[in-house]
C-alpha atoms as a PDB file:
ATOM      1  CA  UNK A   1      38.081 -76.969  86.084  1.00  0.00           C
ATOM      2  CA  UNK A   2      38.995 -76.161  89.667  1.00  0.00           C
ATOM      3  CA  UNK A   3      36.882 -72.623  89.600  1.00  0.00           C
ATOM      4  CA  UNK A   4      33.662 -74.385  88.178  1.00  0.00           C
ATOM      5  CA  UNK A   5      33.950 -77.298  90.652  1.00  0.00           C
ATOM      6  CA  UNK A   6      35.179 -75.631  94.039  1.00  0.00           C
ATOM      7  CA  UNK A   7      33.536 -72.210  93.392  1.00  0.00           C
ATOM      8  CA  UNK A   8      30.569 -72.786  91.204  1.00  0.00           C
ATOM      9  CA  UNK A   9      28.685 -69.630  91.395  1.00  0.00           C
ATOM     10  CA  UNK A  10      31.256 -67.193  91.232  1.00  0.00           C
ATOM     11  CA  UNK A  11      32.569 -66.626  87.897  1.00  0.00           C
ATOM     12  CA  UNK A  12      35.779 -66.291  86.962  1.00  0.00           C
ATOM     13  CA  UNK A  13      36.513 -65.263  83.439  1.00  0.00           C
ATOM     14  CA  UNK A  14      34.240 -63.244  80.499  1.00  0.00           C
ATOM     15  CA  UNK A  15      32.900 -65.019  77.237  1.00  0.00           C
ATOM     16  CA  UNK A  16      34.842 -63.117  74.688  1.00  0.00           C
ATOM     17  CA  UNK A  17      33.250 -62.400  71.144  1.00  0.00           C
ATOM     18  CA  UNK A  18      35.094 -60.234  67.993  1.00  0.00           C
ATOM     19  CA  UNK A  19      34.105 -56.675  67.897  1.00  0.00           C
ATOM     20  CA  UNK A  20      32.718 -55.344  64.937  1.00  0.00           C
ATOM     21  CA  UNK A  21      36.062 -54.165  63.011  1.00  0.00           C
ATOM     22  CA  UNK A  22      33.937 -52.161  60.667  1.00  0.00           C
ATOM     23  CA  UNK A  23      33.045 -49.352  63.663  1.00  0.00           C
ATOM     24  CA  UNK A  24      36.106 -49.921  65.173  1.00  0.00           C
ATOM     25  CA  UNK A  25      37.802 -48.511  61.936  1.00  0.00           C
ATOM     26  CA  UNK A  26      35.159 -45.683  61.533  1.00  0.00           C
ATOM     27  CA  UNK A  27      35.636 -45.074  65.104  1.00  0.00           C
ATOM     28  CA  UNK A  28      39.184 -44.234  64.267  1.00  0.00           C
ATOM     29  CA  UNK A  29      37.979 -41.989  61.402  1.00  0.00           C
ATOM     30  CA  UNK A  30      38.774 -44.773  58.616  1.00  0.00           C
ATOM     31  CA  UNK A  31      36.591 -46.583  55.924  1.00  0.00           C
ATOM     32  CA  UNK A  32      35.189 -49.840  57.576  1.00  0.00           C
ATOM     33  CA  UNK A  33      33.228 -52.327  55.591  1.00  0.00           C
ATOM     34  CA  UNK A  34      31.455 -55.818  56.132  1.00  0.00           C
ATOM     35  CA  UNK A  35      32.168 -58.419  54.318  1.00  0.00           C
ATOM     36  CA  UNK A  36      30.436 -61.535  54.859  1.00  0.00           C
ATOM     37  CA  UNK A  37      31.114 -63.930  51.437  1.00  0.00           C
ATOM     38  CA  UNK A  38      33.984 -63.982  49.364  1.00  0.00           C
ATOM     39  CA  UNK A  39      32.205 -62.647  46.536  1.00  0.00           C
ATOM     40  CA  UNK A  40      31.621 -59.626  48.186  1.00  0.00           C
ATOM     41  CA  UNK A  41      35.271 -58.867  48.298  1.00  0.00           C
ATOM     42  CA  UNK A  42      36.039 -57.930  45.206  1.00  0.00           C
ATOM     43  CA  UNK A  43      33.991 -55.546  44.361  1.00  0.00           C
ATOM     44  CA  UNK A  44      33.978 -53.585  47.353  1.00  0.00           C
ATOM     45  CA  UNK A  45      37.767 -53.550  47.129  1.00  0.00           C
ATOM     46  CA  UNK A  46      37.685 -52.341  43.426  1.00  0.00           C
ATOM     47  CA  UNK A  47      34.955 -49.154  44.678  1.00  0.00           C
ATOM     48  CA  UNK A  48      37.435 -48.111  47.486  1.00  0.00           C
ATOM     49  CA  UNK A  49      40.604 -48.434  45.296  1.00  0.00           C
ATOM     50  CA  UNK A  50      40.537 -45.394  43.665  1.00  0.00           C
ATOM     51  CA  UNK A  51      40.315 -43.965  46.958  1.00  0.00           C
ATOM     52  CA  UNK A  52      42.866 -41.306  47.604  1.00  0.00           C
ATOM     53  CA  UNK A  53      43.606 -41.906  51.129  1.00  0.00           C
ATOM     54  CA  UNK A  54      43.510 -45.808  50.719  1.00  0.00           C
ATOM     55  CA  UNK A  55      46.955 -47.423  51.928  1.00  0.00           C
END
């Protein structure tokens, strides 16, 4: 690219990565979880279900 080959110790752009969504959400005052497999899903899904305040 023209930045890395005319300019190449200035840099020109950030490495971008996901945020954690799970403190974003709590950050927000919502219920954020983690979940890492697909078997995981399901039953944290079914324990916040009966959740009042879940939409």
């Amino acid at each position: 690219m023209h930045q890395e080959r005319e300019y190449p110790a200035r840099v020109s752009a950030t490495d971008l990565v996901n945020p954690d969504f799970a403190m974003f959400a709590q950050a927000f005052g919502c219920h954020g979880e983690v979940v890492e497999s697909t078997a995981q899903f399901a039953p944290l899904l079914n324990a916040q279900w009966p959740r009042d305040n879940l939409r």
